[in-house]
Protein backbone atom coordinates (compact mmCIF):
# COMPACT_ATOMS: atom_id res chain seq x y z
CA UNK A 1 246.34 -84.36 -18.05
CA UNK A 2 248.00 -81.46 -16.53
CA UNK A 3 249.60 -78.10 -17.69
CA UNK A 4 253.22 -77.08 -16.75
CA UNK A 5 254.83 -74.03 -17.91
CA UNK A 6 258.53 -73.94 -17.12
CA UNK A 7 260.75 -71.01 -16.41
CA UNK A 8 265.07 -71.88 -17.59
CA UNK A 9 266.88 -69.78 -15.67
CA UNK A 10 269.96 -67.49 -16.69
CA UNK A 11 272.40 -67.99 -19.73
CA UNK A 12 269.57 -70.83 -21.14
CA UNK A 13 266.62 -71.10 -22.94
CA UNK A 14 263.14 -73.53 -23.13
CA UNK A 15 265.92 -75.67 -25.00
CA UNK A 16 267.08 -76.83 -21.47
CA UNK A 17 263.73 -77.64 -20.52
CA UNK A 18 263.84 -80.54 -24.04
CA UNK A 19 264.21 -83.86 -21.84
CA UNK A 20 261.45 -82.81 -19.05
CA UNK A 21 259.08 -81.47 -21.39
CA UNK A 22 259.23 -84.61 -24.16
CA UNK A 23 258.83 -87.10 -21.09
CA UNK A 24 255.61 -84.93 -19.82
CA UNK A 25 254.35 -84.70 -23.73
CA UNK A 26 254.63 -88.25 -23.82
CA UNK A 27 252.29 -89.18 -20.75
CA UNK A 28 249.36 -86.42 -22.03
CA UNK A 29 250.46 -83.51 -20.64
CA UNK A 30 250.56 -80.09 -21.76
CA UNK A 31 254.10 -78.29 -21.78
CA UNK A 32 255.03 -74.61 -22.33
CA UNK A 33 258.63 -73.91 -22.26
CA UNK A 34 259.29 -70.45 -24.00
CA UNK A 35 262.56 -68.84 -24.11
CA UNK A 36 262.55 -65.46 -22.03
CA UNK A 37 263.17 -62.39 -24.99
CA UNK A 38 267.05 -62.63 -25.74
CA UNK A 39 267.52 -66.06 -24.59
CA UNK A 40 267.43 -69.28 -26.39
CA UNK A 41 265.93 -69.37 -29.55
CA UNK A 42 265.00 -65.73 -29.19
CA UNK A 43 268.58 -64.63 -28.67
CA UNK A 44 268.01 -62.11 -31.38
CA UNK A 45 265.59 -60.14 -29.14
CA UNK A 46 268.72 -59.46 -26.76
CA UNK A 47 268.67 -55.57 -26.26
CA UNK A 48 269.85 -53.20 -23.30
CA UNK A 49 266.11 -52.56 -22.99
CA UNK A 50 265.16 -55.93 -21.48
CA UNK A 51 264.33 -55.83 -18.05
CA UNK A 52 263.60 -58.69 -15.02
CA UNK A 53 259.72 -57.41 -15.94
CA UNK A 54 260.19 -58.04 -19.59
CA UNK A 55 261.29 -61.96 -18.88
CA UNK A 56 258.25 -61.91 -16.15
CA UNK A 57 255.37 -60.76 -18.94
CA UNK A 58 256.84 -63.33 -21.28
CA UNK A 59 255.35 -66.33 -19.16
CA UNK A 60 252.46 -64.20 -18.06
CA UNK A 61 251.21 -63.74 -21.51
CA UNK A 62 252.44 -67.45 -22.60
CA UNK A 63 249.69 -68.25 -19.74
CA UNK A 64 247.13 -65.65 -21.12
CA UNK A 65 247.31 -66.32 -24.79
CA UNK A 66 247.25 -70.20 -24.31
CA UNK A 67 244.17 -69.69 -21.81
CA UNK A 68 246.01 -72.04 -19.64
CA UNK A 69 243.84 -72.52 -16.05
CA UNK A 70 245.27 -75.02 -13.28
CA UNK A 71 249.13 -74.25 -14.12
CA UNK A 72 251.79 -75.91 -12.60
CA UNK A 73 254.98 -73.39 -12.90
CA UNK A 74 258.47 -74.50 -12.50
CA UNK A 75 260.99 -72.60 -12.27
CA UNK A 76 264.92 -73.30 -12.26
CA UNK A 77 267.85 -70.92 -10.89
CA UNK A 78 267.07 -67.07 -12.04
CA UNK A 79 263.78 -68.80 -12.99
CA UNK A 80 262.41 -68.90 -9.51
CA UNK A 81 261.92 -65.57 -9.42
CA UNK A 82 260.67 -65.07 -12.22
CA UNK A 83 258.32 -67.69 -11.10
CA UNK A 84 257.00 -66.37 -7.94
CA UNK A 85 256.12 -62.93 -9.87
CA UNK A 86 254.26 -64.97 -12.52
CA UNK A 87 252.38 -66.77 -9.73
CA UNK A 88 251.32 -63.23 -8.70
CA UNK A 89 250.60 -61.93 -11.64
CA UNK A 90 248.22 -65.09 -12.84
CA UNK A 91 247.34 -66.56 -9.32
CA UNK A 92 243.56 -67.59 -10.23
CA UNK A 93 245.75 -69.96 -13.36
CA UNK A 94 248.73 -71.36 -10.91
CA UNK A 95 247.87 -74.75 -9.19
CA UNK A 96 251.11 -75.58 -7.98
CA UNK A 97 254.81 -74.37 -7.62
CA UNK A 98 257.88 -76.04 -7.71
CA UNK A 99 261.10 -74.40 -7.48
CA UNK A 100 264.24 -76.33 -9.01
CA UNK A 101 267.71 -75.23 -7.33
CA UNK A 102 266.19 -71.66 -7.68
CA UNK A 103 266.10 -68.10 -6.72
CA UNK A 104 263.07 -67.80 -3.54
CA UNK A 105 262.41 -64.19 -3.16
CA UNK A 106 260.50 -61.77 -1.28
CA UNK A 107 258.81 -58.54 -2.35
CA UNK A 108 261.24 -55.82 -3.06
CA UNK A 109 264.61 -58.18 -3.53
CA UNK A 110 266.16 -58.83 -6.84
CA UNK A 111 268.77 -61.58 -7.53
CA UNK A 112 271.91 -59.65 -6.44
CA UNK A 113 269.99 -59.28 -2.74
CA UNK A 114 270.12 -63.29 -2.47
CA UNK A 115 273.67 -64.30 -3.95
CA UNK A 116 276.36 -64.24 -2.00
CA UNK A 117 278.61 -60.80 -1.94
CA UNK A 118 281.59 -62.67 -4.06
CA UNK A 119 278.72 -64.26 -6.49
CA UNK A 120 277.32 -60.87 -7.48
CA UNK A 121 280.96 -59.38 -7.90
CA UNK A 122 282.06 -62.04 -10.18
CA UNK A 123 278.76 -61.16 -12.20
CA UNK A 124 279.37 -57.59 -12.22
CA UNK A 125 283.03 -58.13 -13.19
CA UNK A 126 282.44 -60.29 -16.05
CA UNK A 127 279.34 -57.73 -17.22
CA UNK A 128 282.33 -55.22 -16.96
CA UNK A 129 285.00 -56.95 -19.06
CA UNK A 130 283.23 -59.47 -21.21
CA UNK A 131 279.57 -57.87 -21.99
CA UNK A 132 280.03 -54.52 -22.82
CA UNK A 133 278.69 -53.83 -18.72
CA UNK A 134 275.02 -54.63 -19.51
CA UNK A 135 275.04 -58.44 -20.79
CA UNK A 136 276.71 -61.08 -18.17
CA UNK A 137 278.28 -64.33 -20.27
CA UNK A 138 277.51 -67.64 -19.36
CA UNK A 139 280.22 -68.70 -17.11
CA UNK A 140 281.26 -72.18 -14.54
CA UNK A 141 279.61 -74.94 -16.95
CA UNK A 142 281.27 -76.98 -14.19
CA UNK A 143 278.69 -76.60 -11.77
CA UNK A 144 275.84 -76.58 -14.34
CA UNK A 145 276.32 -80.15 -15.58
CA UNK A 146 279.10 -83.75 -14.93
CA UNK A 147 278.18 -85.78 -18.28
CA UNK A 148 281.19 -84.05 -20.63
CA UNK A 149 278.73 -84.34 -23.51
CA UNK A 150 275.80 -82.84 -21.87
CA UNK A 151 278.34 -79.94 -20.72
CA UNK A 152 279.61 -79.67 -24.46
CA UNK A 153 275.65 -79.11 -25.31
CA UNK A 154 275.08 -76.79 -22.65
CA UNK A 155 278.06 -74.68 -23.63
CA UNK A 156 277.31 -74.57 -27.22
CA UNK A 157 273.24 -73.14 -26.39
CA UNK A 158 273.81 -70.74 -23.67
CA UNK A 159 273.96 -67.03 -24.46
CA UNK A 160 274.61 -64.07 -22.15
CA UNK A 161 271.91 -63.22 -20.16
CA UNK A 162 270.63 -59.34 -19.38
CA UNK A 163 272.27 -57.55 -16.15
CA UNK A 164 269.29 -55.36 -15.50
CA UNK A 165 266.87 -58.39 -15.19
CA UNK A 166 269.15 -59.24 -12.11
CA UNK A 167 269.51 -56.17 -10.80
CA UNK A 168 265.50 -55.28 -10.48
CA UNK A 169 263.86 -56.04 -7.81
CA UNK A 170 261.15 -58.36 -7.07
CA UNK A 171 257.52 -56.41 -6.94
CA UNK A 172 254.44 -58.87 -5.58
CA UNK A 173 251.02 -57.61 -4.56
CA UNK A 174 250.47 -60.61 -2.06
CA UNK A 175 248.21 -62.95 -4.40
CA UNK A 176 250.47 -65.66 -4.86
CA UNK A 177 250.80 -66.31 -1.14
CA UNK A 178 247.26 -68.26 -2.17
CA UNK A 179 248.78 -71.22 -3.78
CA UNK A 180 249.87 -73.30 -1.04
CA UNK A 181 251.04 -76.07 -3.19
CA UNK A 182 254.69 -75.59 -2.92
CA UNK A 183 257.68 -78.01 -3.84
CA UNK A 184 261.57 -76.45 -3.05
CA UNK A 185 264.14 -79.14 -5.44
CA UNK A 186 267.90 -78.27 -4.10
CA UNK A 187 271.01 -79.79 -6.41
CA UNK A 188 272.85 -81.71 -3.70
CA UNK A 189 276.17 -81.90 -5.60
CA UNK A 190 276.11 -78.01 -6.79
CA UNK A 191 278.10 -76.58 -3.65
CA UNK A 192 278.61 -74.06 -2.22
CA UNK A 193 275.93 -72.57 -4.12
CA UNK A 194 273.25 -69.86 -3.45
CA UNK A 195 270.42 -72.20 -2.99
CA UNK A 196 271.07 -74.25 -0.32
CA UNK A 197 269.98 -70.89 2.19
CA UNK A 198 266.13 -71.76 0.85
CA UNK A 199 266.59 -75.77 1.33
CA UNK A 200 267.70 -75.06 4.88
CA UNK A 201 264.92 -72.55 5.96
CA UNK A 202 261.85 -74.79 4.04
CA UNK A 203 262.73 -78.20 5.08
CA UNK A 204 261.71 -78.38 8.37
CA UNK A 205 258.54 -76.56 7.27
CA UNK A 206 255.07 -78.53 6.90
CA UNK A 207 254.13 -76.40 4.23
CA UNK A 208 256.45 -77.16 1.89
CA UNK A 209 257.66 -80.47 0.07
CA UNK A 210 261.12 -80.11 0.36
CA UNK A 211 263.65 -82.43 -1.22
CA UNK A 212 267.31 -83.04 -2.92
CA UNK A 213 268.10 -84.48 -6.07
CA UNK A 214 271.83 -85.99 -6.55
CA UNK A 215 273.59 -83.68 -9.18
CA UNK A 216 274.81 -80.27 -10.43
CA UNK A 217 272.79 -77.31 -10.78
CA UNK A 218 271.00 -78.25 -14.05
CA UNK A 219 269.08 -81.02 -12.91
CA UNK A 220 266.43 -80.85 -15.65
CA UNK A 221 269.15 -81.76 -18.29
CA UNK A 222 271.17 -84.30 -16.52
CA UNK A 223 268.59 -85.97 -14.00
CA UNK A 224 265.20 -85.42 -16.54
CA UNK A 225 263.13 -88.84 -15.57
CA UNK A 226 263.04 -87.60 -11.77
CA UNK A 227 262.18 -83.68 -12.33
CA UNK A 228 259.56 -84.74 -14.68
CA UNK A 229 258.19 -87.85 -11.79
CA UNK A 230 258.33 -84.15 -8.82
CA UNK A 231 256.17 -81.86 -11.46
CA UNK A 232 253.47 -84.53 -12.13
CA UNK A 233 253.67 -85.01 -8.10
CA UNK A 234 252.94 -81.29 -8.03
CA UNK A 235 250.17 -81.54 -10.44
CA UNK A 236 248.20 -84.46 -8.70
CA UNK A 237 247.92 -82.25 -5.37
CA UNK A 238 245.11 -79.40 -4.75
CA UNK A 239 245.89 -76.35 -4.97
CA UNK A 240 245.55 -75.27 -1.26
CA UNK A 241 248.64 -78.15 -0.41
């Protein structure tokens, strides 16, 4: 039996996380997939005070209060870094990582510092006209998802996510670089996309499992059998790799 806490990413919710987390349930695991405050189920916690650290502290204390110990954290899109702060935060808890088509930052960068210029100005843009300039609406469910049905679900749960949480930056005191058990997941068919840079620059090293699954971004929705066969991969290694 293992323990996997996943991180959704922008514009979703845990409800993304429904497919992976049933499969793992249904083999003896234990799943945690929480909705970051104004997302998801907790939409109605969406307030200009959220912040990238108020999403972080939300799977930090999902960790605490659970008294979860050998973790394996997953984290998709926006979720990565969200991830790697969490893995700082609770290093002693984290066994493993895996990072699914995600954000991979460094100390001191935020989201905006990793997209592409004309990604963040289409962000900023649609803050501007379409969320009152501090919420950004979920946008492109074309790259997200192929199966029309799965898109039509995906359209009818997302919500707008925060600005601020993308606009603060990343800040890690170093414990996390512990955890050497490290899986990078790119979306092959989501291009051109921001997370192909991290594929590229981790394949080639040996201390990370590097691979590619065949779809859009969302891979945890549409290709759910094969993310949940990579996290209980991630779980069956040490912690040191």
């Amino acid at each position: 039996m293992a323990n996997f806490v996943l991180i959704h990413g922008a514009w979703h919710g845990g409800w993304c996380w429904t497919r992976v987390a049933g499969r793992l349930r249904r083999r003896g695991h234990v799943v945690h997939a929480p909705s970051m405050t104004g997302m998801g189920d907790r939409r109605h916690l969406l307030s200009r005070d959220i912040t990238f650290e108020t999403h972080v502290m939300d799977f930090v204390n999902t960790i605490l209060v659970e008294r979860l110990d050998d973790v394996v954290l997953c984290g998709h899109s926006f979720g990565g870094i969200v991830t790697t702060a969490v893995a700082d935060r609770v290093a002693d808890r984290v066994r493993g990582l895996v990072f699914l088509d995600a954000f991979l930052a460094r100390d001191g960068q935020s989201v905006f510092d990793l997209s592409p210029p004309w990604r963040t100005a289409e962000i900023l843009e649609a803050a501007r006209l379409h969320g009152d300039g501090w919420t950004v609406p979920p946008q492109h469910f074309e790259r997200w998802v192929e199966d029309p049905v799965d898109r039509a679900w995906v359209m009818e749960m997302a919500g707008p996510h925060p600005l601020e949480a993308m606009r603060q930056p990343l800040a890690l005191t170093g414990a996390g670089d512990a955890i050497a058990n490290r899986t990078y997941v790119v979306a092959e068919h989501y291009r051109p996309s921001p997370f192909w840079q991290f594929h590229d620059a981790l394949k080639d090293d040996p201390s990370w499992r590097v691979t590619g699954l065949p779809t859009l971004h969302d891979a945890m929705i549409s290709m759910p059998d094969a993310v949940a066969a990579i996290l209980e991969d991630a779980a069956a290694r040490p912690r040191d790799g």
